[in-house]
C-alpha atoms as a PDB file:
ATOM      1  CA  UNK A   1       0.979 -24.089  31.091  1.00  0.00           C
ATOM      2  CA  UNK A   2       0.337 -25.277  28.153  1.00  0.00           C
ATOM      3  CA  UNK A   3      -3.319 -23.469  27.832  1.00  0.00           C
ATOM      4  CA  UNK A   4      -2.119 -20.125  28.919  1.00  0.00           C
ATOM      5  CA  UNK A   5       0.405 -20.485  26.091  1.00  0.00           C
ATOM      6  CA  UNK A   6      -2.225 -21.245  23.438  1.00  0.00           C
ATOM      7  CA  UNK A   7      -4.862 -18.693  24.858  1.00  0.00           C
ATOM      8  CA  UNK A   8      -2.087 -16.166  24.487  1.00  0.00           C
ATOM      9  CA  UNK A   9      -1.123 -16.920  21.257  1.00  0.00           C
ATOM     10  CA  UNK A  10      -4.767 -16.995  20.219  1.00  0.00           C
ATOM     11  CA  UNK A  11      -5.090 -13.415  21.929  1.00  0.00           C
ATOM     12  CA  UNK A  12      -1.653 -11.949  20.067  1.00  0.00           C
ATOM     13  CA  UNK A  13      -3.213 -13.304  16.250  1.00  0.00           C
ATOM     14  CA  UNK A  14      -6.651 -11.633  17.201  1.00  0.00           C
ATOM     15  CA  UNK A  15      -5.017  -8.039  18.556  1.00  0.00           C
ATOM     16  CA  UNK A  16      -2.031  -8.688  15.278  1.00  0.00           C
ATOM     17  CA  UNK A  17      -5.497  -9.163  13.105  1.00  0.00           C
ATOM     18  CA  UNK A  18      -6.823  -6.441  14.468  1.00  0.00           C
ATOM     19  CA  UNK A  19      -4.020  -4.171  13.832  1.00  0.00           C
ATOM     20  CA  UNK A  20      -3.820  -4.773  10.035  1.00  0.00           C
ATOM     21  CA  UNK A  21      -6.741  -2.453   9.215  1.00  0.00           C
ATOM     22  CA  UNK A  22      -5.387   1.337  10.088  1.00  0.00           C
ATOM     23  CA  UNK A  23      -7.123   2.996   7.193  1.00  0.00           C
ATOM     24  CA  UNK A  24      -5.512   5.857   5.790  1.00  0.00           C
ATOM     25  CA  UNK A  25      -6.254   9.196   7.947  1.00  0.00           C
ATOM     26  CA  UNK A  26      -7.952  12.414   7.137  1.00  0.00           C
ATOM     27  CA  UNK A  27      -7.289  14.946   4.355  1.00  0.00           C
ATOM     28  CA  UNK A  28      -8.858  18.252   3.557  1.00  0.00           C
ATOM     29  CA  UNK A  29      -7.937  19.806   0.253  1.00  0.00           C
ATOM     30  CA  UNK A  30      -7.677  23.263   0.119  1.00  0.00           C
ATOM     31  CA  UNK A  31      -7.393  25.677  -2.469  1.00  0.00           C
ATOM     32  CA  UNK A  32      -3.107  25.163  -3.420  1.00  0.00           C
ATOM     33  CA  UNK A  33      -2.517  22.602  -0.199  1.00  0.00           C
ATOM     34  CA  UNK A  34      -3.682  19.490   1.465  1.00  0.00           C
ATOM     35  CA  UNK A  35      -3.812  19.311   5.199  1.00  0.00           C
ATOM     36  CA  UNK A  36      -3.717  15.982   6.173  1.00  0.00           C
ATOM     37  CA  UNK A  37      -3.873  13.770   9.516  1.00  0.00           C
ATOM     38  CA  UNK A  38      -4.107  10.749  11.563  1.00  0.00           C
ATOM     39  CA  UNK A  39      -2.150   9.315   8.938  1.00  0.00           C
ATOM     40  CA  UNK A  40      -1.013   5.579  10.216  1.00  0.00           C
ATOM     41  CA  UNK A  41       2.234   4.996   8.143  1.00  0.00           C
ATOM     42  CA  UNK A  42       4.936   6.481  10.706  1.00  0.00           C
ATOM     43  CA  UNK A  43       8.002   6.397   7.719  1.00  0.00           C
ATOM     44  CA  UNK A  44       5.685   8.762   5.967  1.00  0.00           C
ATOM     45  CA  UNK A  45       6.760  12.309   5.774  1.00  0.00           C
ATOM     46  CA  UNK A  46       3.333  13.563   6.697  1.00  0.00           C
ATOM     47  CA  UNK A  47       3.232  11.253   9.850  1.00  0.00           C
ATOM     48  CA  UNK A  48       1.213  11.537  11.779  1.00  0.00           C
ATOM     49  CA  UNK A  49       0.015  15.221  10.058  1.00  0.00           C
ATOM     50  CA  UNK A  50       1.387  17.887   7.846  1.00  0.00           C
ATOM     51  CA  UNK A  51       0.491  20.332   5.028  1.00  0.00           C
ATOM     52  CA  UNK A  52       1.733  19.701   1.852  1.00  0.00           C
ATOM     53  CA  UNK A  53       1.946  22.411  -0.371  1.00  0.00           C
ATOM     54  CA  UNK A  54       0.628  21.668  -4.387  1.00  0.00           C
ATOM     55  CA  UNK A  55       4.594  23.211  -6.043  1.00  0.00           C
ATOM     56  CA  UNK A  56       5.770  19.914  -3.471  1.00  0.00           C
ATOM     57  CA  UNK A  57       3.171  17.364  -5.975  1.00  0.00           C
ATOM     58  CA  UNK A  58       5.092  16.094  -8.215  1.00  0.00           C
ATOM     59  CA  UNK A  59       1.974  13.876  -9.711  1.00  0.00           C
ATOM     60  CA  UNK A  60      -1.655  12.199  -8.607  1.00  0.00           C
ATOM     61  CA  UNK A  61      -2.855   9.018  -9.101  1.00  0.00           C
ATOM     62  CA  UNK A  62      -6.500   8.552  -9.346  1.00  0.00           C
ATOM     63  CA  UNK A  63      -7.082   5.611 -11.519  1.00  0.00           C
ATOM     64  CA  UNK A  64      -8.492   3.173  -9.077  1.00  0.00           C
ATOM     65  CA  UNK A  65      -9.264   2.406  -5.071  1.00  0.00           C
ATOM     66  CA  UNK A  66      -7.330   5.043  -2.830  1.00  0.00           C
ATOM     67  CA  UNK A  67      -5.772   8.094  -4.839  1.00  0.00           C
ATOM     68  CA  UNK A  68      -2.151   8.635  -4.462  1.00  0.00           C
ATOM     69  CA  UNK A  69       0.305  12.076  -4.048  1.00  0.00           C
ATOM     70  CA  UNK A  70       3.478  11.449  -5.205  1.00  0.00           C
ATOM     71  CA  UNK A  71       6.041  13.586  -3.521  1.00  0.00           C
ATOM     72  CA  UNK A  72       9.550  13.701  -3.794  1.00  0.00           C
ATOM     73  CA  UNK A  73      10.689  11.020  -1.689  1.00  0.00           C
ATOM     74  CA  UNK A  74       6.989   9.031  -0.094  1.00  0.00           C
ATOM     75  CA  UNK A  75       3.572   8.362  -1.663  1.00  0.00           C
ATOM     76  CA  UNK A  76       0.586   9.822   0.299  1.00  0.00           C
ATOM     77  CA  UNK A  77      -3.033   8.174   0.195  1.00  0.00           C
ATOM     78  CA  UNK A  78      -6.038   9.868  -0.283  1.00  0.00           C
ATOM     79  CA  UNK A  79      -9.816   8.922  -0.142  1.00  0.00           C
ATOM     80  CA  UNK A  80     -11.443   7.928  -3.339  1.00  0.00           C
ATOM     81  CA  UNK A  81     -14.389   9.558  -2.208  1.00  0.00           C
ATOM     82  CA  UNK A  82     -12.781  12.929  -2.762  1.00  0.00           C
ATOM     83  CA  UNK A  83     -11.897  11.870  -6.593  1.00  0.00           C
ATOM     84  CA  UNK A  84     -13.563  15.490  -7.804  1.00  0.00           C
ATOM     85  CA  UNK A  85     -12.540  17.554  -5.366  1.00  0.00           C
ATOM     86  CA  UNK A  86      -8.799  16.091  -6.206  1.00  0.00           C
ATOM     87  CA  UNK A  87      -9.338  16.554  -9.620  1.00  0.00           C
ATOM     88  CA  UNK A  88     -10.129  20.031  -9.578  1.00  0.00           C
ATOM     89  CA  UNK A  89      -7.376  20.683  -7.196  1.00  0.00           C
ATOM     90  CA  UNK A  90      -4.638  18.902  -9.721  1.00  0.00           C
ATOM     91  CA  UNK A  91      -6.117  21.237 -12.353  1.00  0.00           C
ATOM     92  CA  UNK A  92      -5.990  24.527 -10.680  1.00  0.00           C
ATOM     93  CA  UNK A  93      -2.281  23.900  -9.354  1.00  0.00           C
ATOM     94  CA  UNK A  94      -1.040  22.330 -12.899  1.00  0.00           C
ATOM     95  CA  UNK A  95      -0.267  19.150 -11.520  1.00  0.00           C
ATOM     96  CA  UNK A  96      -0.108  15.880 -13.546  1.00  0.00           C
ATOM     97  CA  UNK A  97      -1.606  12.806 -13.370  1.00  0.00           C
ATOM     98  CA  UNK A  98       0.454   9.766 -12.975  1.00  0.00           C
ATOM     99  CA  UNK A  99      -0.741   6.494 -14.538  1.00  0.00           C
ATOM    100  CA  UNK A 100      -2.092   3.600 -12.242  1.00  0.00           C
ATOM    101  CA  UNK A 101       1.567   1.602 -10.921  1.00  0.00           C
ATOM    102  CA  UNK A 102       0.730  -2.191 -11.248  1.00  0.00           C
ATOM    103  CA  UNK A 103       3.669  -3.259  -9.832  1.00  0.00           C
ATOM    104  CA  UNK A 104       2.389  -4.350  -6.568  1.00  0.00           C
ATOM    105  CA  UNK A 105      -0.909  -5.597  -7.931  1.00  0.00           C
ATOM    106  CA  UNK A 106       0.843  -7.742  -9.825  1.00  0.00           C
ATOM    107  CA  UNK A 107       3.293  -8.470  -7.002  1.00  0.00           C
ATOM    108  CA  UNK A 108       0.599  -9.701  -4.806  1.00  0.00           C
ATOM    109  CA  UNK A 109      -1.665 -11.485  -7.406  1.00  0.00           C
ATOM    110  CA  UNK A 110      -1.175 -15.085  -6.002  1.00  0.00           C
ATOM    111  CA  UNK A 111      -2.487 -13.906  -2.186  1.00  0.00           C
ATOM    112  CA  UNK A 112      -5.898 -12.990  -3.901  1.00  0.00           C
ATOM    113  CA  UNK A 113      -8.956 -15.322  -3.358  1.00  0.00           C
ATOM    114  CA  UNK A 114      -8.620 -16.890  -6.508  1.00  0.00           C
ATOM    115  CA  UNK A 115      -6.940 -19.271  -8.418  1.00  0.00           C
ATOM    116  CA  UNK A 116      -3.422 -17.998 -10.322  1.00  0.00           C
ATOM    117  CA  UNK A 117      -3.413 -20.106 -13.562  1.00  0.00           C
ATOM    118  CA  UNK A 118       0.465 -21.498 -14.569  1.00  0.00           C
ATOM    119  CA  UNK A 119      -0.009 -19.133 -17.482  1.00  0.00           C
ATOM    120  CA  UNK A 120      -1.615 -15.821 -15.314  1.00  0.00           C
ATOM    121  CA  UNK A 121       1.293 -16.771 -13.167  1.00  0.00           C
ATOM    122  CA  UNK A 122       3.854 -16.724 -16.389  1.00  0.00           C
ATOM    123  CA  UNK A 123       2.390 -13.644 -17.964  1.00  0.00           C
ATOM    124  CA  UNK A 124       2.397 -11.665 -14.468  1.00  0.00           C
ATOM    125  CA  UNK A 125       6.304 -12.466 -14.259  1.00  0.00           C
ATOM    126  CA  UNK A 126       6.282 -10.793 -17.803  1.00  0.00           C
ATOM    127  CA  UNK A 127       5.154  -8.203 -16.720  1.00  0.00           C
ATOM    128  CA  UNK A 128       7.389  -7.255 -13.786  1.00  0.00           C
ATOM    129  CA  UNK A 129      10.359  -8.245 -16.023  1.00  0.00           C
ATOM    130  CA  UNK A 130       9.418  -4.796 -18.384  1.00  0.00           C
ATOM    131  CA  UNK A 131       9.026  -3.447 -15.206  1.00  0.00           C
ATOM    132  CA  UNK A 132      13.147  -4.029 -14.407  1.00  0.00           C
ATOM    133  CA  UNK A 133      12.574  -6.714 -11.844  1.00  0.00           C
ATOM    134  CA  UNK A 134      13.886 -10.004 -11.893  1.00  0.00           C
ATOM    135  CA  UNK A 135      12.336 -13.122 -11.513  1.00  0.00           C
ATOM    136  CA  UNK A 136      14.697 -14.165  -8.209  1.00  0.00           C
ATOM    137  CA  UNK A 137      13.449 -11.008  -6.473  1.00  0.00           C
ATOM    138  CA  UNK A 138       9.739 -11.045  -7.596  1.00  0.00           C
ATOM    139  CA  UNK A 139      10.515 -14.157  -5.459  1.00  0.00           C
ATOM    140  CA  UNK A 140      12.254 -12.671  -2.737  1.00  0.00           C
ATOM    141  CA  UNK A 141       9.500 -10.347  -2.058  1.00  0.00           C
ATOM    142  CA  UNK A 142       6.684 -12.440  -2.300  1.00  0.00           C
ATOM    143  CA  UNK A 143       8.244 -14.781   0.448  1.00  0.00           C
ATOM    144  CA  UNK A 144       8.915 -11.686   2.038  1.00  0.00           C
ATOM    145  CA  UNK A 145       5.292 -10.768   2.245  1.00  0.00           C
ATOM    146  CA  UNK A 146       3.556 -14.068   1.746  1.00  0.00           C
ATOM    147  CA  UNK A 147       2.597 -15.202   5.838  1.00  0.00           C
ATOM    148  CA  UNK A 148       1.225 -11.268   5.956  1.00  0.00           C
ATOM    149  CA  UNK A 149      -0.413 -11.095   3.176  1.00  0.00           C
ATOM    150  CA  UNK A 150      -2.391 -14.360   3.628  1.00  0.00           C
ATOM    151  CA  UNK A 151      -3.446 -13.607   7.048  1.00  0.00           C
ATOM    152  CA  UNK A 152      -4.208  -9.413   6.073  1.00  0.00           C
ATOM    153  CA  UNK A 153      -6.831 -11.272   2.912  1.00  0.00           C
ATOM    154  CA  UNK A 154      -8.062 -14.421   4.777  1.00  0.00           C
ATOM    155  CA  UNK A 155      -7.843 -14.362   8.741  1.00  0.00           C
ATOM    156  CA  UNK A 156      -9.522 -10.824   8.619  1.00  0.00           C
ATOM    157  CA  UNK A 157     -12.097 -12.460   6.204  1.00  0.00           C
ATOM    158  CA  UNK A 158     -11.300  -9.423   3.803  1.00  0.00           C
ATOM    159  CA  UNK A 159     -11.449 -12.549   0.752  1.00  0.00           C
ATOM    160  CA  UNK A 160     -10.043  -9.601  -1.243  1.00  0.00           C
ATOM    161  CA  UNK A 161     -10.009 -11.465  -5.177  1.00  0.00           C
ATOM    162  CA  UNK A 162      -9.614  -8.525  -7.233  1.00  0.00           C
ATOM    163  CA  UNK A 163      -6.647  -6.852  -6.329  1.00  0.00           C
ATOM    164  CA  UNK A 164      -4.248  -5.981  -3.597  1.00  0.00           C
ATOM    165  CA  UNK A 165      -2.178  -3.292  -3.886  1.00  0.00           C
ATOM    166  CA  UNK A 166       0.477  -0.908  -2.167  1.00  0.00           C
ATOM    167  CA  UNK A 167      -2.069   0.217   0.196  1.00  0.00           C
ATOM    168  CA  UNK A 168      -2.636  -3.524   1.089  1.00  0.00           C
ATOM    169  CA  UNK A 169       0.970  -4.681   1.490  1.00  0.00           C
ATOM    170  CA  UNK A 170       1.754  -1.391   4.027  1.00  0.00           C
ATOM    171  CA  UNK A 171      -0.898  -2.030   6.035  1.00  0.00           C
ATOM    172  CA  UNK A 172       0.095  -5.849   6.215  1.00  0.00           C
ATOM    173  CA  UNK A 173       3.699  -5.232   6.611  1.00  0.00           C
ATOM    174  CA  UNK A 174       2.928  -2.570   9.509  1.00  0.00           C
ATOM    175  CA  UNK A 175       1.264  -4.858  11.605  1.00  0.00           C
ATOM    176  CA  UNK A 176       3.802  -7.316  10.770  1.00  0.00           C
ATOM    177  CA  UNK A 177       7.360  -5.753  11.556  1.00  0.00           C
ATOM    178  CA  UNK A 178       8.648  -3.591  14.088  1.00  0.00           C
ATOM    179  CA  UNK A 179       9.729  -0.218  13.826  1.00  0.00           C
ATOM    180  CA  UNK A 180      12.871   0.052  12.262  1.00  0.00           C
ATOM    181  CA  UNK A 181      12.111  -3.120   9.913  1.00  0.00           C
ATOM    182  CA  UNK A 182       9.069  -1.166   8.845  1.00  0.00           C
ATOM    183  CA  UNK A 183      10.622   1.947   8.236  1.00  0.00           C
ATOM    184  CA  UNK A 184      12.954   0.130   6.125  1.00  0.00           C
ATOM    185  CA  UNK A 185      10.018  -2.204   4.056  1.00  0.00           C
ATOM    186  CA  UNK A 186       8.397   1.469   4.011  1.00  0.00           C
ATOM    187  CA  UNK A 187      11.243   2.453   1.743  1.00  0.00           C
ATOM    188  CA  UNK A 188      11.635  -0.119  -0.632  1.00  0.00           C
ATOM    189  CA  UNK A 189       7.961  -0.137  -0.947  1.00  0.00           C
ATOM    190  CA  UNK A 190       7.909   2.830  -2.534  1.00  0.00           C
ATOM    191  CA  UNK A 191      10.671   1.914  -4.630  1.00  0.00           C
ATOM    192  CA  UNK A 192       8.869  -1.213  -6.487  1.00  0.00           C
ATOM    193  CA  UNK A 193       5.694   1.365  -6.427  1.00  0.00           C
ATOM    194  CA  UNK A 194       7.471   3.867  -8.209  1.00  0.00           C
ATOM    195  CA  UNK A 195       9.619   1.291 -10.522  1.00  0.00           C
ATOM    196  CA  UNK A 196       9.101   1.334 -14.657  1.00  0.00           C
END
């Protein structure tokens, strides 16, 4: 009994792995909308495809890794490789460009492969603390995301140790909670995203 139980908990980590990379869908940019689809986050207003009209942007985020569309109320990702196309998009619809959130970069900092120093450590607690967060619930969500987050960087042999970001924890915390608990993580997600 004993074998079937660890063969079967052997097979739920490898399909639980396998479920942490869901990429982020399709887009095609069009001249004052983006159609987009497949899209794996289910909270998302755009699951799993809608067109989003440019006067519903509110900003774009194309500093580094996956682009972001900031809507109203959910943040949409969109290939890098369609940085110009973006670009010229956000230009001919007058939308602005938002500057790169490090929030959960910094967040996520001590799941990287590499070593956190007691002073990187110190100075990234800083930095949340201008960012209104508090050192008790830096805390809270890094125990919140820790087992995930290890297994998303290590287990799936990403050995990510640069940075992990918003697009990292979602896909992490997908795998990693059902449904409703999701859809709730979705939200608050956003909300540390979003927080300056």
């Amino acid at each position: 009994m004993k074998f079937f139980k660890n063969i079967s908990a052997i097979f739920n980590r490898k399909l639980f792995v396998k479920n942490l990379f869901c990429g982020i869908g399709n887009s095609e940019i069009q001249e004052n909308a983006i159609w987009f689809y497949k899209y794996p986050f289910e909270p998302s207003i755009i699951y799993p495809e809608r067109l989003v009209l440019a006067s519903e942007i509110e900003s774009i985020g194309m500093e580094f890794g996956a682009m972001k569309i900031f809507l109203k109320d959910d943040i949409i990702f969109i290939s890098a490789e369609k940085k110009e196309t973006l670009k010229a998009f956000a230009e001919r619809n007058a939308i602005p460009l938002s500057p790169y959130s490090w929030n959960w970069d910094w967040i996520l900092e001590p799941y990287l492969d590499t070593e956190l120093t007691k002073e990187n450590g110190e100075l990234l607690i800083t930095r949340l603390q201008e960012n209104n967060f508090n050192e008790t619930e830096i805390i809270k969500i890094r125990n919140e995301v820790e087992k995930s987050m290890y297994i998303y960087n290590f287990d799936t042999l990403l050995w990510e140790w640069n940075s992990l970001s918003l697009l990292d924890v979602l896909s992490a915390m997908r795998a990693t909670y059902k449904k409703e608990d999701f859809r709730a993580f979705y939200k608050r997600a956003l909300e540390i995203e979003k927080r300056n």
